[in-house]
PDB file of N, CA and C in Angstrom:
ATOM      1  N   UNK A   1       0.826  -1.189   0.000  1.00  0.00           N
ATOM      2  CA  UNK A   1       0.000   0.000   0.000  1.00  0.00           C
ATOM      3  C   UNK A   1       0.870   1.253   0.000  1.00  0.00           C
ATOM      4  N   UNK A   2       1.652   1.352   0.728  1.00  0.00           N
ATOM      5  CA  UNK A   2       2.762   2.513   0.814  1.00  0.00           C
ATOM      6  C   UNK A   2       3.228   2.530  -0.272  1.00  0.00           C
ATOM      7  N   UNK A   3       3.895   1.798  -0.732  1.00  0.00           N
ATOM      8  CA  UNK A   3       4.476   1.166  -2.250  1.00  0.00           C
ATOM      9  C   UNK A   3       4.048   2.306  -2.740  1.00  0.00           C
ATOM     10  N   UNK A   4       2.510   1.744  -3.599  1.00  0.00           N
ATOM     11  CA  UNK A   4       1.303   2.426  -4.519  1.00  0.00           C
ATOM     12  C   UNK A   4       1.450   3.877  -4.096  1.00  0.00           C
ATOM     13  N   UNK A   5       1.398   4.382  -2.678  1.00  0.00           N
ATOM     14  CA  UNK A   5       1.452   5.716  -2.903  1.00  0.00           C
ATOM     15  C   UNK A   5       2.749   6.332  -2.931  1.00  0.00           C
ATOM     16  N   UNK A   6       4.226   5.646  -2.997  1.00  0.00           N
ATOM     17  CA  UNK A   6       5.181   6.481  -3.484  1.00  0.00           C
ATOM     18  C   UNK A   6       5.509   6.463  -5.150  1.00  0.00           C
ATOM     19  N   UNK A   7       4.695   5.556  -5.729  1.00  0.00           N
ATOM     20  CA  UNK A   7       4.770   5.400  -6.996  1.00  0.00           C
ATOM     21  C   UNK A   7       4.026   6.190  -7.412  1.00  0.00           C
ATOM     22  N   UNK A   8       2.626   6.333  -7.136  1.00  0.00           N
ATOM     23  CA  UNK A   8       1.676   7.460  -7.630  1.00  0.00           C
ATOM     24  C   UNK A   8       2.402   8.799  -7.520  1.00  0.00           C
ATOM     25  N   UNK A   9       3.142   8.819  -6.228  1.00  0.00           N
ATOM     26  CA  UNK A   9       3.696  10.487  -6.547  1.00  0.00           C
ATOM     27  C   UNK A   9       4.822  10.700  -7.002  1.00  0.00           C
ATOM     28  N   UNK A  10       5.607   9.627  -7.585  1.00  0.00           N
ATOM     29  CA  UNK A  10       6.498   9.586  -8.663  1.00  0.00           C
ATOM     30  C   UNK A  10       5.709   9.678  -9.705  1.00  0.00           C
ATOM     31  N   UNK A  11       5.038   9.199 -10.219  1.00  0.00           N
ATOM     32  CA  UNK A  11       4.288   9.069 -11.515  1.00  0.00           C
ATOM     33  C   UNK A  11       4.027  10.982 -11.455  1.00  0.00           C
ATOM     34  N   UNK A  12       3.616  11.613 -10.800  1.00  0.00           N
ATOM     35  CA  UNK A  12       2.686  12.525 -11.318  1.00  0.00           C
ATOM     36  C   UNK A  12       4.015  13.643 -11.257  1.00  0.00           C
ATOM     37  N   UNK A  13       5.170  13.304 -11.218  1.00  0.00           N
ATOM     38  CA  UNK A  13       6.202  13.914 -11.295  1.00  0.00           C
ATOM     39  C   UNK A  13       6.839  14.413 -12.637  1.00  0.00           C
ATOM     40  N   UNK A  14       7.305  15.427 -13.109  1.00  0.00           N
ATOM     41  CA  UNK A  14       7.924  15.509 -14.361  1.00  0.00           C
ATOM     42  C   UNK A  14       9.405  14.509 -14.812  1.00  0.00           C
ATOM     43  N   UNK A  15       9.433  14.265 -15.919  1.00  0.00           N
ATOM     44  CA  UNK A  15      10.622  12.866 -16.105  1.00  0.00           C
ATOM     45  C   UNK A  15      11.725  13.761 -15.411  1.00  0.00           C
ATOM     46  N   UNK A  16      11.871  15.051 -15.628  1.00  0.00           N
ATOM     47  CA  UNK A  16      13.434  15.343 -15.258  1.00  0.00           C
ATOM     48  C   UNK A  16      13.719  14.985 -13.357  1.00  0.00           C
ATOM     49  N   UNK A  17      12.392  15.286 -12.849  1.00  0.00           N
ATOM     50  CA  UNK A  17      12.236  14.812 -11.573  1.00  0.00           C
ATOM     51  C   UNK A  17      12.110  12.989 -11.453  1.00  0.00           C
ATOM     52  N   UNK A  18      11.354  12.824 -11.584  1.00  0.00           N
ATOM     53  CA  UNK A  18      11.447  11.025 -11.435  1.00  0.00           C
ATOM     54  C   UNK A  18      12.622  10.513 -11.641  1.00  0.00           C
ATOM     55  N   UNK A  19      13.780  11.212 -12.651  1.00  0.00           N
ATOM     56  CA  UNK A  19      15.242  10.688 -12.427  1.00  0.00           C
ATOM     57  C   UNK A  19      15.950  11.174 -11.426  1.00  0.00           C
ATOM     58  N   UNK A  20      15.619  12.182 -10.757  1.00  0.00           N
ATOM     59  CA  UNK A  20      16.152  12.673  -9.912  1.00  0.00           C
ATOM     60  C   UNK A  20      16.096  11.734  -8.831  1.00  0.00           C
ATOM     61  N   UNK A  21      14.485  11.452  -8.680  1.00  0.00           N
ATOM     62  CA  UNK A  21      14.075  10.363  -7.223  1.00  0.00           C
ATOM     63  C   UNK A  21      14.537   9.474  -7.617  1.00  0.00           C
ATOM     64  N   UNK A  22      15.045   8.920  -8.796  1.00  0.00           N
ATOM     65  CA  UNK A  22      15.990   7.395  -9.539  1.00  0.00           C
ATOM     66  C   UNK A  22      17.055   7.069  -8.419  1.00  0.00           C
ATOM     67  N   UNK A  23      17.603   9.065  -8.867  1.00  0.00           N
ATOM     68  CA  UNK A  23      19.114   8.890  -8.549  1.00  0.00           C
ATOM     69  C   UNK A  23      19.547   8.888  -7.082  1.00  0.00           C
ATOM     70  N   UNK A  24      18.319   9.241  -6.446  1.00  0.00           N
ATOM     71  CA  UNK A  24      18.248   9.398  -4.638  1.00  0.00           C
ATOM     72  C   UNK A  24      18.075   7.705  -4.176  1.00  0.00           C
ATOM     73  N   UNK A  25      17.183   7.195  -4.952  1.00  0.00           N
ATOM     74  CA  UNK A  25      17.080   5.963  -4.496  1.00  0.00           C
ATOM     75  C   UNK A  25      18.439   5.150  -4.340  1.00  0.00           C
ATOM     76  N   UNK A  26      18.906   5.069  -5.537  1.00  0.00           N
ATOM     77  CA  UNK A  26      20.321   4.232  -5.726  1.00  0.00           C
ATOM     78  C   UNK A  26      21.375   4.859  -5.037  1.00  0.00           C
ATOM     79  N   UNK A  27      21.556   6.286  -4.668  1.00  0.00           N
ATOM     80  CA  UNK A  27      22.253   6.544  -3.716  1.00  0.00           C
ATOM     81  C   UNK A  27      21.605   6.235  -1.832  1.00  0.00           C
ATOM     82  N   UNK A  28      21.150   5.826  -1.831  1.00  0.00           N
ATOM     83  CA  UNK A  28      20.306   5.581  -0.608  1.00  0.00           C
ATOM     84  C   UNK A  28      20.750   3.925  -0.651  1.00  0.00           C
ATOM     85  N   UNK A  29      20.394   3.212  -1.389  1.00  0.00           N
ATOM     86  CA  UNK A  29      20.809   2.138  -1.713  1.00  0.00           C
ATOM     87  C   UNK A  29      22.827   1.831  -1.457  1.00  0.00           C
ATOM     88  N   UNK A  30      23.120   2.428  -1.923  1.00  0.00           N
ATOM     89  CA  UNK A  30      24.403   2.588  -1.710  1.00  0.00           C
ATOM     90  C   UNK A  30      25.188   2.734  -0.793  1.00  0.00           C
ATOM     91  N   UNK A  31      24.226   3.977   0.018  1.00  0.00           N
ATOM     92  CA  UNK A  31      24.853   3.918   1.460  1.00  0.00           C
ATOM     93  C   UNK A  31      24.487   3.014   2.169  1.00  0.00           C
ATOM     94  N   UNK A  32      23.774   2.637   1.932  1.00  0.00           N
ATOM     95  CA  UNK A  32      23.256   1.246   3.192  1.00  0.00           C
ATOM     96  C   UNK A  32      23.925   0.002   3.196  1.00  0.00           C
ATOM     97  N   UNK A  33      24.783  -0.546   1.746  1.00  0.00           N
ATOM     98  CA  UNK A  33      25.415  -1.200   1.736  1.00  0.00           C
ATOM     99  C   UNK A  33      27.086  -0.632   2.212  1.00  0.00           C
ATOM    100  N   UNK A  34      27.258   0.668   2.515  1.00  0.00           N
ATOM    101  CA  UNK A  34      29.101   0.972   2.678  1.00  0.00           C
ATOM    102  C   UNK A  34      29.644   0.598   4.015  1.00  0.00           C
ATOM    103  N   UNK A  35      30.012   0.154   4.031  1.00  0.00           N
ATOM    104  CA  UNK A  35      30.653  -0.703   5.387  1.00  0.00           C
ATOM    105  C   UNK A  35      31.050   1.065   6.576  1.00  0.00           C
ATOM    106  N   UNK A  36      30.736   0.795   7.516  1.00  0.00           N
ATOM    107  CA  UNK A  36      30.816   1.923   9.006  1.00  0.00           C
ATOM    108  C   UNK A  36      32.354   1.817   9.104  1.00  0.00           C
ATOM    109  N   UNK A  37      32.433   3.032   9.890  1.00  0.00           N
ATOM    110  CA  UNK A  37      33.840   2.763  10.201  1.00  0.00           C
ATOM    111  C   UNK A  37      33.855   2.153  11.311  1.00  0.00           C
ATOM    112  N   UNK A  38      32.678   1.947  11.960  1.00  0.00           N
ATOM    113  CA  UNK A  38      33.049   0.860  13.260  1.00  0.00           C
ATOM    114  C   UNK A  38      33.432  -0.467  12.400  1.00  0.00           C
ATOM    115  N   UNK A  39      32.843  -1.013  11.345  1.00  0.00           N
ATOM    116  CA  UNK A  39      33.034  -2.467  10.631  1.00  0.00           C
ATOM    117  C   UNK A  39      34.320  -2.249  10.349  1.00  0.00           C
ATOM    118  N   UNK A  40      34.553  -1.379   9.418  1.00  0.00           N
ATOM    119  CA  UNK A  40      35.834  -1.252   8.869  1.00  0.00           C
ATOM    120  C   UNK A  40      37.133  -0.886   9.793  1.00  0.00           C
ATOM    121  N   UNK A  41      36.958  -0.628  11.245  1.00  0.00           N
ATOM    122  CA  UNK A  41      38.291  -0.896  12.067  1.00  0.00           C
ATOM    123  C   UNK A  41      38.006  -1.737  13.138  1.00  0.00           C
ATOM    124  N   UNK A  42      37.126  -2.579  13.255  1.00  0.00           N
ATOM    125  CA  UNK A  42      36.433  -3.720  13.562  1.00  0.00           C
ATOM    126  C   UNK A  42      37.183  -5.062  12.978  1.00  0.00           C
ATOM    127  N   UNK A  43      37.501  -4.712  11.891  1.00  0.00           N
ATOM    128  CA  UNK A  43      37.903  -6.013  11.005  1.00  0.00           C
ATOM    129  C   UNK A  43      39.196  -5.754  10.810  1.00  0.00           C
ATOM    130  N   UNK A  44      40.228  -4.588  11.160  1.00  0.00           N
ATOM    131  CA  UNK A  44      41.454  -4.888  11.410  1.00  0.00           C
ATOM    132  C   UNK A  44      42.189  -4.972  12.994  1.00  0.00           C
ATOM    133  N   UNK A  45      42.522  -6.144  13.129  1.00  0.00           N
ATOM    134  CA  UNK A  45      43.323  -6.828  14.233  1.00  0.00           C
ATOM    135  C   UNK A  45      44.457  -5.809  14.941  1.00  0.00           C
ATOM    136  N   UNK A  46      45.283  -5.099  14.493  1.00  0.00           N
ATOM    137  CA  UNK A  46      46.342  -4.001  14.752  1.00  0.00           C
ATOM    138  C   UNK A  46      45.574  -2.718  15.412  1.00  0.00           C
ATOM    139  N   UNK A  47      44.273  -2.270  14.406  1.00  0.00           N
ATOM    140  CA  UNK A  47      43.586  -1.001  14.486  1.00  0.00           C
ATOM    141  C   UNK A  47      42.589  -1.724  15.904  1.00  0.00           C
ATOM    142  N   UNK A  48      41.958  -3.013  15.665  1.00  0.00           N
ATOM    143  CA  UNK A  48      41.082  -3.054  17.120  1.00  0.00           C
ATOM    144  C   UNK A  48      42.028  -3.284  18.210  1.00  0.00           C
ATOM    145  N   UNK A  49      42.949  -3.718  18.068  1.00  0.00           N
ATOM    146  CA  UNK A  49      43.696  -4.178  19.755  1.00  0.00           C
ATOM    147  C   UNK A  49      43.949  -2.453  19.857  1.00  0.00           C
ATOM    148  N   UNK A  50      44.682  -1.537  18.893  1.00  0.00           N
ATOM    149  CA  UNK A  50      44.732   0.018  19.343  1.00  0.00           C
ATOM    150  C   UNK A  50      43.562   0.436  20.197  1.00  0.00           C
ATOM    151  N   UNK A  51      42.452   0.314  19.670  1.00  0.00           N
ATOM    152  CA  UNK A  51      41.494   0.851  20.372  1.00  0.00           C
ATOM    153  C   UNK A  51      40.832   0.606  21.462  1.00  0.00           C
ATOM    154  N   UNK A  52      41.158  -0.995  22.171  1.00  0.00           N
ATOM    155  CA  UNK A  52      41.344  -1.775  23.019  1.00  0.00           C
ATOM    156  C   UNK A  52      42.206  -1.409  23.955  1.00  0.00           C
ATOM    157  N   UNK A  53      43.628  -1.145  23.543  1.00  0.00           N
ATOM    158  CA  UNK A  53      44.537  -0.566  24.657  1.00  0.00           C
ATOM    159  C   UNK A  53      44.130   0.606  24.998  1.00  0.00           C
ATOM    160  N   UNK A  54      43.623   1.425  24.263  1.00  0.00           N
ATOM    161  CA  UNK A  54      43.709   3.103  24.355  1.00  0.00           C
ATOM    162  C   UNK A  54      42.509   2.861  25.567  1.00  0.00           C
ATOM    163  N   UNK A  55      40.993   2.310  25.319  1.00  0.00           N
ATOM    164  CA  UNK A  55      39.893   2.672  26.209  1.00  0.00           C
ATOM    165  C   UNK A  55      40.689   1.651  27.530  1.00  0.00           C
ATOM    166  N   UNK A  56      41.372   0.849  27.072  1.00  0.00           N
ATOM    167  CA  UNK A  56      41.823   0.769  29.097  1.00  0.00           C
ATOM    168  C   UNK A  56      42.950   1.724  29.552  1.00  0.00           C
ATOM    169  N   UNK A  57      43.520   2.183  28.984  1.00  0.00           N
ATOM    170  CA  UNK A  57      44.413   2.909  29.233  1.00  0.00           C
ATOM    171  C   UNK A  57      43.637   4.491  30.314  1.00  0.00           C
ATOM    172  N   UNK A  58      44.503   4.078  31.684  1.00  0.00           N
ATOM    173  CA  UNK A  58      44.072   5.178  32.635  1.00  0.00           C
ATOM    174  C   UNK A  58      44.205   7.175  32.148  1.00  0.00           C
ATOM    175  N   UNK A  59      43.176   7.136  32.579  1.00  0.00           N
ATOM    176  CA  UNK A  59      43.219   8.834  32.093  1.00  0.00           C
ATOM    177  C   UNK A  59      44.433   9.697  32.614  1.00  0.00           C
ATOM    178  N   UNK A  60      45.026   9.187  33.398  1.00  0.00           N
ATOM    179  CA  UNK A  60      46.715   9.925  34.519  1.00  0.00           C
ATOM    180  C   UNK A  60      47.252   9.561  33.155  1.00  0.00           C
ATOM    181  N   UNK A  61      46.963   8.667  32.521  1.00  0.00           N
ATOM    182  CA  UNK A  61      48.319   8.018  31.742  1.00  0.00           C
ATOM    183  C   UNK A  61      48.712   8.595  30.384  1.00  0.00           C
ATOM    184  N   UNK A  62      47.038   9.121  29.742  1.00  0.00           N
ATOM    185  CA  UNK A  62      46.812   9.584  28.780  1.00  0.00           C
ATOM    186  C   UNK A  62      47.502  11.077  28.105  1.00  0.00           C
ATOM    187  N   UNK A  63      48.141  11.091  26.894  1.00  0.00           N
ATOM    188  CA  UNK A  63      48.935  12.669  26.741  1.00  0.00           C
ATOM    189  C   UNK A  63      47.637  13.526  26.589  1.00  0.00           C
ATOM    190  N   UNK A  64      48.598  14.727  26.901  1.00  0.00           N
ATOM    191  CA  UNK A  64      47.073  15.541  27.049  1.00  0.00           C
ATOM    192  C   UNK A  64      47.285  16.664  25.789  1.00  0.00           C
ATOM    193  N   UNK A  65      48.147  16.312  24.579  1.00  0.00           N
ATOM    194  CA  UNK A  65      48.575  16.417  23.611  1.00  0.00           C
ATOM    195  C   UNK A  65      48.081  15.778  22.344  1.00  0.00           C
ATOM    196  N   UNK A  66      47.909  16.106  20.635  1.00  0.00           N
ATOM    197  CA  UNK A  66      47.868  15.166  20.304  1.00  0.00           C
ATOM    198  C   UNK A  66      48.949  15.144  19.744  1.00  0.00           C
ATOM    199  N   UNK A  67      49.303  14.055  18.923  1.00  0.00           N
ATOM    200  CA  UNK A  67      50.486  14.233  18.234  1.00  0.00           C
ATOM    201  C   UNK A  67      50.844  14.166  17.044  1.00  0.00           C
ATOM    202  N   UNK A  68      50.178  14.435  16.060  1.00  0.00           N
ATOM    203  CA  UNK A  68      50.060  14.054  14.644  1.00  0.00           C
ATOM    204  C   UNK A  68      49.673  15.259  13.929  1.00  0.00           C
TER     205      UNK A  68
END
C-alpha cells in the first residue's frame, strides 16, 4: 500500500524529476550497503587491539597532547 502511494507520486512527477528520485534511491541504496567505520576498524586486528589498549588505558596516563 505505501508502495502504490510512493509510486503514484512519482508518476505525477515531471521525467526530469522522477530521475532525480531514480538517482536518490540508488544513492540511498548505496549507502546502506558501505561498510561503518566501526566495521571497517572492527575487522582490522592491529587497528582493534589500538582501540582496546587506548579505552583501558588510565586517564593519569593519557597525553594531554595530540600528536600528529
Amino acid at each position: 500500500m505505501f508502495s502504490d502511494k510512493i509510486t503514484s507520486e512519482i508518476d505525477s512527477l515531471p521525467l526530469q524529476y522522477q530521475k532525480e528520485v531514480f538517482d536518490f534511491i540508488l544513492f540511498l541504496k548505496n549507502k546502506i550497503k558501505e561498510e561503518t567505520d566501526t566495521d571497517y576498524l572492527s575487522k582490522n586486528p592491529e587497528i582493534k587491539q589500538s582501540i582496546i589498549n587506548g579505552l583501558n588505558t588510565p586517564l593519569n596516563e593519557c597525553s594531554k597532547e595530540v600528536n600528529f
